[in-house]
C-alpha atoms as a PDB file:
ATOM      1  CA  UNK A   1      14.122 -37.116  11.253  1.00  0.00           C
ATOM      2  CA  UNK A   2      11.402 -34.717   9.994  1.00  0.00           C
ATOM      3  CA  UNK A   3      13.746 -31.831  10.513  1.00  0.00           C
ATOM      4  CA  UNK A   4      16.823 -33.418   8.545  1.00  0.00           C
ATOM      5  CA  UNK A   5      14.186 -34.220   5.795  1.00  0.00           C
ATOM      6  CA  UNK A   6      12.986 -30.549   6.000  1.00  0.00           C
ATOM      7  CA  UNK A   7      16.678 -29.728   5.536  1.00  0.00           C
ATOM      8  CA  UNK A   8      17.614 -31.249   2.618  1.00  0.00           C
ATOM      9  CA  UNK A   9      14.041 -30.532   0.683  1.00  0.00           C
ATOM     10  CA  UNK A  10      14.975 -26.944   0.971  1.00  0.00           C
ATOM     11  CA  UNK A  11      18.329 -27.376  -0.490  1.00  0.00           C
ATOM     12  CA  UNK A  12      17.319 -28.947  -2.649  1.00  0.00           C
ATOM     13  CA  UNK A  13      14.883 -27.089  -3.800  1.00  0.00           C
ATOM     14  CA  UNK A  14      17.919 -23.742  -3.433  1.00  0.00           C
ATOM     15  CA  UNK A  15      20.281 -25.573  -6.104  1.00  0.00           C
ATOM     16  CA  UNK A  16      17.340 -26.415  -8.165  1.00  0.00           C
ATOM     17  CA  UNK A  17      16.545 -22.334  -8.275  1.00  0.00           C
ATOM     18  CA  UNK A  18      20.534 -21.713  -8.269  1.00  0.00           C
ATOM     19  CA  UNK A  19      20.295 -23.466 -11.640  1.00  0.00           C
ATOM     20  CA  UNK A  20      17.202 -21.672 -13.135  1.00  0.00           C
ATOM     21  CA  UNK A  21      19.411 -18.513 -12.005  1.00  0.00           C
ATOM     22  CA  UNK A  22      22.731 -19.254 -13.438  1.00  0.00           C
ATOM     23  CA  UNK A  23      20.656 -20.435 -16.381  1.00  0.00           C
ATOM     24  CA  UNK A  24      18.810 -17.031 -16.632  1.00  0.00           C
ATOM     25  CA  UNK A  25      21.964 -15.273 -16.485  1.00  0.00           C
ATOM     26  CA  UNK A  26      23.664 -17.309 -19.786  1.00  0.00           C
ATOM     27  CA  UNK A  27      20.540 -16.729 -21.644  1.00  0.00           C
ATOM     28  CA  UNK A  28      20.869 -13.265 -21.876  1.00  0.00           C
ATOM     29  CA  UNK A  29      23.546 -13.863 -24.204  1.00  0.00           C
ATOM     30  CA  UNK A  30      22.831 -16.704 -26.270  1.00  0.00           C
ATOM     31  CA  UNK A  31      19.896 -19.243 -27.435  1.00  0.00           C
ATOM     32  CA  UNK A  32      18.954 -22.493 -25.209  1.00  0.00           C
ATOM     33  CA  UNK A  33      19.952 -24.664 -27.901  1.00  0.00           C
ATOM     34  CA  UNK A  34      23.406 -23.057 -27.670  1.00  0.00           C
ATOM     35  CA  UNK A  35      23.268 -23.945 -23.865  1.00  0.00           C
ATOM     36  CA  UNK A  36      25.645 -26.887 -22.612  1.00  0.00           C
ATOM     37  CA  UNK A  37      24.910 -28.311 -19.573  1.00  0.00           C
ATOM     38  CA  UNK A  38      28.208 -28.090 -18.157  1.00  0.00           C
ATOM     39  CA  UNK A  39      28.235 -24.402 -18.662  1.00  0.00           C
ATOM     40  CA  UNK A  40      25.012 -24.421 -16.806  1.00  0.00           C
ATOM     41  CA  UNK A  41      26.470 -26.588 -13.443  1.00  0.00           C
ATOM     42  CA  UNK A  42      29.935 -24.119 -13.570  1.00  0.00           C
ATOM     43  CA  UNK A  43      28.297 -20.777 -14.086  1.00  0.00           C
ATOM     44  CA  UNK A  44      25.926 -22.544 -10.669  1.00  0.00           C
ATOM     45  CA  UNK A  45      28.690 -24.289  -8.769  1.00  0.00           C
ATOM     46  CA  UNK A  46      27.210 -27.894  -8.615  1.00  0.00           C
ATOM     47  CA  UNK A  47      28.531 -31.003 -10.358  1.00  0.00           C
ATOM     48  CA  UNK A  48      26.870 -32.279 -13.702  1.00  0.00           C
ATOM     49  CA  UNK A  49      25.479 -34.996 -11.696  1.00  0.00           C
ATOM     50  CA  UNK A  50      23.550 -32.336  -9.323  1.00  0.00           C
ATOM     51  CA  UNK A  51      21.984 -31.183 -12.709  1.00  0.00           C
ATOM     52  CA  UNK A  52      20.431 -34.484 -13.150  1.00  0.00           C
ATOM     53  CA  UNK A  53      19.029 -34.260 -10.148  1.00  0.00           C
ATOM     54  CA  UNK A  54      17.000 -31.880 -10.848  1.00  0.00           C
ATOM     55  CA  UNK A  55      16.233 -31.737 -14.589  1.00  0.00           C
ATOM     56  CA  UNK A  56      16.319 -34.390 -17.303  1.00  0.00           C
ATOM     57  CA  UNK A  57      18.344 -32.278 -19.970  1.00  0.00           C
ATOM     58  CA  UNK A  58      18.418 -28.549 -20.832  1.00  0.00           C
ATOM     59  CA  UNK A  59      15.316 -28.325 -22.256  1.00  0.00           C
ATOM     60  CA  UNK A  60      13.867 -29.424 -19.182  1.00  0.00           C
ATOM     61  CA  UNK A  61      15.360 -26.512 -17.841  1.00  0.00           C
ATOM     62  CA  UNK A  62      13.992 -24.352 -19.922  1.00  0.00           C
ATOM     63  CA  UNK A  63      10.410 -26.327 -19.495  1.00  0.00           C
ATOM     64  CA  UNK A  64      10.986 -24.591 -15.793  1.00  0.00           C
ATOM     65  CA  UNK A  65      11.684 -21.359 -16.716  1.00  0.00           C
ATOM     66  CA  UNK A  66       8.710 -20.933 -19.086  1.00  0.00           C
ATOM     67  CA  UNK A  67       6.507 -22.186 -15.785  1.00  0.00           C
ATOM     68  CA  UNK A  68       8.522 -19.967 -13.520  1.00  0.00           C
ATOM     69  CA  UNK A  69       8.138 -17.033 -15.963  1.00  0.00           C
ATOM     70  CA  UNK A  70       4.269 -17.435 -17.066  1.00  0.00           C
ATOM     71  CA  UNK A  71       2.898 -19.582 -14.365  1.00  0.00           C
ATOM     72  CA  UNK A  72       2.476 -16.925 -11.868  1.00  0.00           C
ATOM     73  CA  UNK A  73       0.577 -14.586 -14.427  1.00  0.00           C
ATOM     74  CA  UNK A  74      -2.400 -16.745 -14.717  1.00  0.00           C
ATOM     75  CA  UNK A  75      -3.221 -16.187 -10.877  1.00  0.00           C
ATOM     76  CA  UNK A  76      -2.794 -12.418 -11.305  1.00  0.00           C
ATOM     77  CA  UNK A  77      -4.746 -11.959 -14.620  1.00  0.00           C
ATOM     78  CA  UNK A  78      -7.543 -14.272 -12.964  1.00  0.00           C
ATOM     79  CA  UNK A  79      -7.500 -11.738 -10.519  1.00  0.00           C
ATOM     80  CA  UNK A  80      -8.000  -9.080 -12.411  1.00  0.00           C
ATOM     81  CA  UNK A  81     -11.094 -10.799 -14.139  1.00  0.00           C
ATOM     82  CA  UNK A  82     -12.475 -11.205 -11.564  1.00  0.00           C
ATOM     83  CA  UNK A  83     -12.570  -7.451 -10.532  1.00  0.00           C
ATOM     84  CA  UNK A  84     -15.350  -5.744 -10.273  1.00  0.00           C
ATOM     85  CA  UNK A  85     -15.766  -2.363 -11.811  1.00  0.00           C
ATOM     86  CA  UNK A  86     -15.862  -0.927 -15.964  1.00  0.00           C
ATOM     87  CA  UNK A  87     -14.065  -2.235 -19.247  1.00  0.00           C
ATOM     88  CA  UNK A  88     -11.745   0.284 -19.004  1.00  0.00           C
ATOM     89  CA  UNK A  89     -10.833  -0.110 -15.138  1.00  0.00           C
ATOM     90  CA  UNK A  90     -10.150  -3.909 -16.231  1.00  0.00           C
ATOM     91  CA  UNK A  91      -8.091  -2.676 -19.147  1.00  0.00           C
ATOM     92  CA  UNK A  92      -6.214  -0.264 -17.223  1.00  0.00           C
ATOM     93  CA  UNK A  93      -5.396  -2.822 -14.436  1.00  0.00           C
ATOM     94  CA  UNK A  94      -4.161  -5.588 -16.886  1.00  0.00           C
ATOM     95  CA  UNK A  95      -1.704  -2.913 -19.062  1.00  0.00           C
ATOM     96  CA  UNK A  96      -0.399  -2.419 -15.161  1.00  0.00           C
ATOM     97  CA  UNK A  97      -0.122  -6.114 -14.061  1.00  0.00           C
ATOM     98  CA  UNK A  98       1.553  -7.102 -17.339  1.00  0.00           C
ATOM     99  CA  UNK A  99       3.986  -3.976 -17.314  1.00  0.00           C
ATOM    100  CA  UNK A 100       4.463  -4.296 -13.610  1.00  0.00           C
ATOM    101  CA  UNK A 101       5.842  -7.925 -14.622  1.00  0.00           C
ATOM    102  CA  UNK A 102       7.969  -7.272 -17.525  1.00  0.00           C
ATOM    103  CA  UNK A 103       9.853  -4.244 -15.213  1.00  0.00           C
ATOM    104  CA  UNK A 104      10.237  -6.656 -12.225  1.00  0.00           C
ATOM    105  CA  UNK A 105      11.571  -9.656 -14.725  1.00  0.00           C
ATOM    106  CA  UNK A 106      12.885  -8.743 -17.838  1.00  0.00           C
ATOM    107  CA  UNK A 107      15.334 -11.534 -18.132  1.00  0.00           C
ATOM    108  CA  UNK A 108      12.367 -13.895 -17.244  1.00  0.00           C
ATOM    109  CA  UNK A 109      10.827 -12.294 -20.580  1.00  0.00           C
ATOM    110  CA  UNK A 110      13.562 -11.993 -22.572  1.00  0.00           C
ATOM    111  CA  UNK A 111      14.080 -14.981 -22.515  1.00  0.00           C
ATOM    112  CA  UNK A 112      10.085 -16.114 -23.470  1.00  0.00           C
ATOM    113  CA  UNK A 113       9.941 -13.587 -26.347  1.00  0.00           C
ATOM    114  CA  UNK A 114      13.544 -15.482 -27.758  1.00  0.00           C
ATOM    115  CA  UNK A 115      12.309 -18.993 -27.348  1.00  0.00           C
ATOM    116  CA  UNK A 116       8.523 -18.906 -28.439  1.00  0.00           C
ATOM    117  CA  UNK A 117      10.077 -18.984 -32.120  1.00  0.00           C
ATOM    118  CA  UNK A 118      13.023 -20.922 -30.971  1.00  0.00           C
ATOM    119  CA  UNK A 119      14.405 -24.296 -31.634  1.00  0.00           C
ATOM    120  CA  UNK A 120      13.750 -26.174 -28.544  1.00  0.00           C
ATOM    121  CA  UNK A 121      10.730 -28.552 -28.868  1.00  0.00           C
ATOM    122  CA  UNK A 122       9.547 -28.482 -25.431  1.00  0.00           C
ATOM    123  CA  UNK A 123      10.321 -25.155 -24.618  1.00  0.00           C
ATOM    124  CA  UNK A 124       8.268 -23.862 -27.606  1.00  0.00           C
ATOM    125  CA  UNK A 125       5.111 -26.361 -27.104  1.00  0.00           C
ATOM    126  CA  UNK A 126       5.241 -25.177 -22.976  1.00  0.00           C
ATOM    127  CA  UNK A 127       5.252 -21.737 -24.487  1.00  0.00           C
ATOM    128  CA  UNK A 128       2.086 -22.043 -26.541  1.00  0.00           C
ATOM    129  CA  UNK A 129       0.497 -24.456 -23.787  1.00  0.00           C
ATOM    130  CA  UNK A 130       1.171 -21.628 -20.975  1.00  0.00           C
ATOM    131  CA  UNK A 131      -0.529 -19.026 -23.976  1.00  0.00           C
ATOM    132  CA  UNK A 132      -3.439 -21.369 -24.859  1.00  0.00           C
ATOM    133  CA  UNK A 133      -4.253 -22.021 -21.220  1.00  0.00           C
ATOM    134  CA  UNK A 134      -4.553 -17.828 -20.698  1.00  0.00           C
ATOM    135  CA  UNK A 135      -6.816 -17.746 -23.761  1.00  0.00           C
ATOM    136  CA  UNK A 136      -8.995 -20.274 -22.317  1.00  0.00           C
ATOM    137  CA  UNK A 137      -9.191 -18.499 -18.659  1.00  0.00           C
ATOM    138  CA  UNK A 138      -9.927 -15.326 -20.629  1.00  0.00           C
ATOM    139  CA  UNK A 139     -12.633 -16.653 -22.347  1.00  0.00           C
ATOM    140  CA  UNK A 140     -14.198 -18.569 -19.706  1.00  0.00           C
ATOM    141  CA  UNK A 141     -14.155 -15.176 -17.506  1.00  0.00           C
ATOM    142  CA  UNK A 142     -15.599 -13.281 -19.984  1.00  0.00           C
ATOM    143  CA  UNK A 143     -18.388 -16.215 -20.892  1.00  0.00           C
ATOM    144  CA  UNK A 144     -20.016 -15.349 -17.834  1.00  0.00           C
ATOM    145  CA  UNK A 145     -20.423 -11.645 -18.280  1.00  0.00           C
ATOM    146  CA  UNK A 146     -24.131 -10.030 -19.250  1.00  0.00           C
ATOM    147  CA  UNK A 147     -21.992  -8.745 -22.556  1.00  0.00           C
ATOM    148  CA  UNK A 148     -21.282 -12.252 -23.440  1.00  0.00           C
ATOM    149  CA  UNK A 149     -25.196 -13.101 -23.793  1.00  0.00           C
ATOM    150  CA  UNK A 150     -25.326 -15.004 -27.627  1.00  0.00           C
ATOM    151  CA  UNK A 151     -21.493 -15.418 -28.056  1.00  0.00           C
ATOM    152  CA  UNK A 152     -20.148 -18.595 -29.001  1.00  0.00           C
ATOM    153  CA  UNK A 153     -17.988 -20.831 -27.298  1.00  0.00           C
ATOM    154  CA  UNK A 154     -15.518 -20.133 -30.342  1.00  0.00           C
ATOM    155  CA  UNK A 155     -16.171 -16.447 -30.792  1.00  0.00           C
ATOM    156  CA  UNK A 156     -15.441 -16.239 -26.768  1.00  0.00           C
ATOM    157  CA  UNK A 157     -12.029 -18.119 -26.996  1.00  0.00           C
ATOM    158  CA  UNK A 158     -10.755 -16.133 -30.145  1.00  0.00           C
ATOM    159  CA  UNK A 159     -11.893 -13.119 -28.187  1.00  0.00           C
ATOM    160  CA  UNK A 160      -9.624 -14.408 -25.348  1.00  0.00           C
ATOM    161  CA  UNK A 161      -7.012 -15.485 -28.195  1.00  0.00           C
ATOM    162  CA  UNK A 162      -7.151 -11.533 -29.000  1.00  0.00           C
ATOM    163  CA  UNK A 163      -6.682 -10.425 -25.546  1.00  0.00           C
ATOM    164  CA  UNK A 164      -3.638 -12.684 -24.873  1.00  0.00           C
ATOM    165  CA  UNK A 165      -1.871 -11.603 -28.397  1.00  0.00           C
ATOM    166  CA  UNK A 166      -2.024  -8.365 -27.417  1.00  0.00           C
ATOM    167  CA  UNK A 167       0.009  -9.670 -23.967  1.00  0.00           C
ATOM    168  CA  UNK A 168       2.516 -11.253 -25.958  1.00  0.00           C
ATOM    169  CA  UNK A 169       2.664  -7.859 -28.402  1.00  0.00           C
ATOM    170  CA  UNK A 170       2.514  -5.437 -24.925  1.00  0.00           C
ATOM    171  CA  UNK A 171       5.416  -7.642 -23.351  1.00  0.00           C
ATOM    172  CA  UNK A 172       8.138  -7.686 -26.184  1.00  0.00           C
ATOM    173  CA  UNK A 173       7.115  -3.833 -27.093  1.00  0.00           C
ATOM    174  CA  UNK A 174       8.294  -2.721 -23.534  1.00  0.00           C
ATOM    175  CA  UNK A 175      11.116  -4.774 -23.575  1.00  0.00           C
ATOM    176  CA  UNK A 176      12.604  -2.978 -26.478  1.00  0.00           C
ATOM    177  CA  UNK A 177      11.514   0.038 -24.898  1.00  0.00           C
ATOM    178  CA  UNK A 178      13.251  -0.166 -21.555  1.00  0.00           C
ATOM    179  CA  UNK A 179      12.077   1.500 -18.796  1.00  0.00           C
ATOM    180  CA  UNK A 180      12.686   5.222 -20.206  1.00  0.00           C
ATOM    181  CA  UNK A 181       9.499   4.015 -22.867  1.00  0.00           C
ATOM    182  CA  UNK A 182       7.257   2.552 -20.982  1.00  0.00           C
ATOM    183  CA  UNK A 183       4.942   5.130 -20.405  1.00  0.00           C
ATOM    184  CA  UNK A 184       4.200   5.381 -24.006  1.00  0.00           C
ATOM    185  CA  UNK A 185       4.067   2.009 -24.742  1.00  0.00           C
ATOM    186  CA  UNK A 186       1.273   1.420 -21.645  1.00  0.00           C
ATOM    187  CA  UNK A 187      -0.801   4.313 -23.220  1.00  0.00           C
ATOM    188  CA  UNK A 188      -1.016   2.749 -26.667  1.00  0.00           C
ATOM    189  CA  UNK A 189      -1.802  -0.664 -24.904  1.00  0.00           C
ATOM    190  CA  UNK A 190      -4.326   0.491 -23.331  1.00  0.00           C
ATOM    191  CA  UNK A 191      -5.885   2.570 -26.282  1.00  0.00           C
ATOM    192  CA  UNK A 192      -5.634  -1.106 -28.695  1.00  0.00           C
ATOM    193  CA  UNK A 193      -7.330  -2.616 -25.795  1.00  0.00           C
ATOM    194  CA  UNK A 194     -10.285  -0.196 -25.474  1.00  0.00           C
ATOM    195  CA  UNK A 195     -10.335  -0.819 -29.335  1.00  0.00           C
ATOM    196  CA  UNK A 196     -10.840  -4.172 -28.582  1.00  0.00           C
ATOM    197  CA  UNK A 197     -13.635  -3.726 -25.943  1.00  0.00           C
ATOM    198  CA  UNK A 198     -15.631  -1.468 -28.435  1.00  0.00           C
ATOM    199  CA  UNK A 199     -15.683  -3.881 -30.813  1.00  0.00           C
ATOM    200  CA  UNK A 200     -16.989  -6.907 -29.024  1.00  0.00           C
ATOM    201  CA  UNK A 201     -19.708  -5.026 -27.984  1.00  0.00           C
ATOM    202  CA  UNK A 202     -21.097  -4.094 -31.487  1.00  0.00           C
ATOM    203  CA  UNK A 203     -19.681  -7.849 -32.915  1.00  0.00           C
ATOM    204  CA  UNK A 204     -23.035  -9.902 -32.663  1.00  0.00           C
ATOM    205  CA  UNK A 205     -24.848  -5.962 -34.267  1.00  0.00           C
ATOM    206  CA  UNK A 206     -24.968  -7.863 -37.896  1.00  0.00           C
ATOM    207  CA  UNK A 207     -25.927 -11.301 -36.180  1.00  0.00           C
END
């Protein structure tokens, strides 16, 4: 009984991905609010009433993309915090983690860079959720640094809020870029970041 169970949580879980996939695929071409859900199940191969099983509407859908798309980021960028070794290892490593990303996904991205600003609800307040919850894990790394001695708790997160921004800025830049720009794009990321580490370590000087 365990097995059959075993067998139909996995396809289930296959037809809820074949749907975030055929989703993907539309969205390179138009907005989610121009998505219809029956142009979802055809360009998939399920029934409208598989589609239900899975999500509640299209937003929903989109809801899951945003988590498949930025969720696993906050694991790698956590990781990279919690490196040891100088600012501008750190800085060098995140430029590489987020570009490394953006190459192996671009749809993923595409499609977060069209619908921060878009006009799905949901999608936009998961999108700014996902965004707040990096500045937060940002600033809580950095918090417990020796530089961070006499920062405040709202000085830390807008320092986090800067780091993040310049995420969001990297990711979109090297999507317009394409792969044949990349290069240039990572070395001015990383030059605005080391801008940024230089200047929280003179910004409590005047304090």
């Amino acid at each position: 009984m365990s097995h059959t169970v075993g067998i139909r949580q996995t396809q289930k879980l296959r037809t809820r991905q074949t749907l975030l996939d055929a989703a993907l695929v539309l969205l390179e071409h138009q907005s989610l609010s121009s998505l219809g859900l029956r142009e979802v199940t055809r360009a998939a191969g399920v029934t409208p009433t598989a589609f239900y099983r899975h999500f509640e509407d299209t937003a929903a859908l989109g809801v899951a993309l945003v988590e498949e798309t930025l969720g696993s980021l906050h694991g790698l960028i956590a990781a990279v915090l919690a490196e040891t070794g100088d600012s501008e290892e750190r800085v060098d490593r995140s430029v590489e983690v987020i570009a490394r990303h953006v190459g192996a996904q671009p749809a993923h991205f595409r499609f977060i860079a069209r619908e921060q600003h878009g006009g799905v609800g949901p999608v936009r307040e998961a999108i700014a959720a996902q965004l707040r919850g990096f500045a937060e894990e940002v600033a809580c790394a950095l918090g417990q640094e020796a530089g961070s001695a006499g920062w405040s708790e709202d000085d830390l997160l807008m320092l986090g809020g800067l780091y993040v921004d310049h995420m969001v800025i990297t990711t979109s830049t090297l999507l317009e870029a394409g792969p044949a720009g990349e290069a240039e794009v990572v070395r001015v990321a990383r030059r605005r970041l080391r801008l940024v580490t230089i200047g929280r370590a003179h910004w409590l000087d005047d304090a």
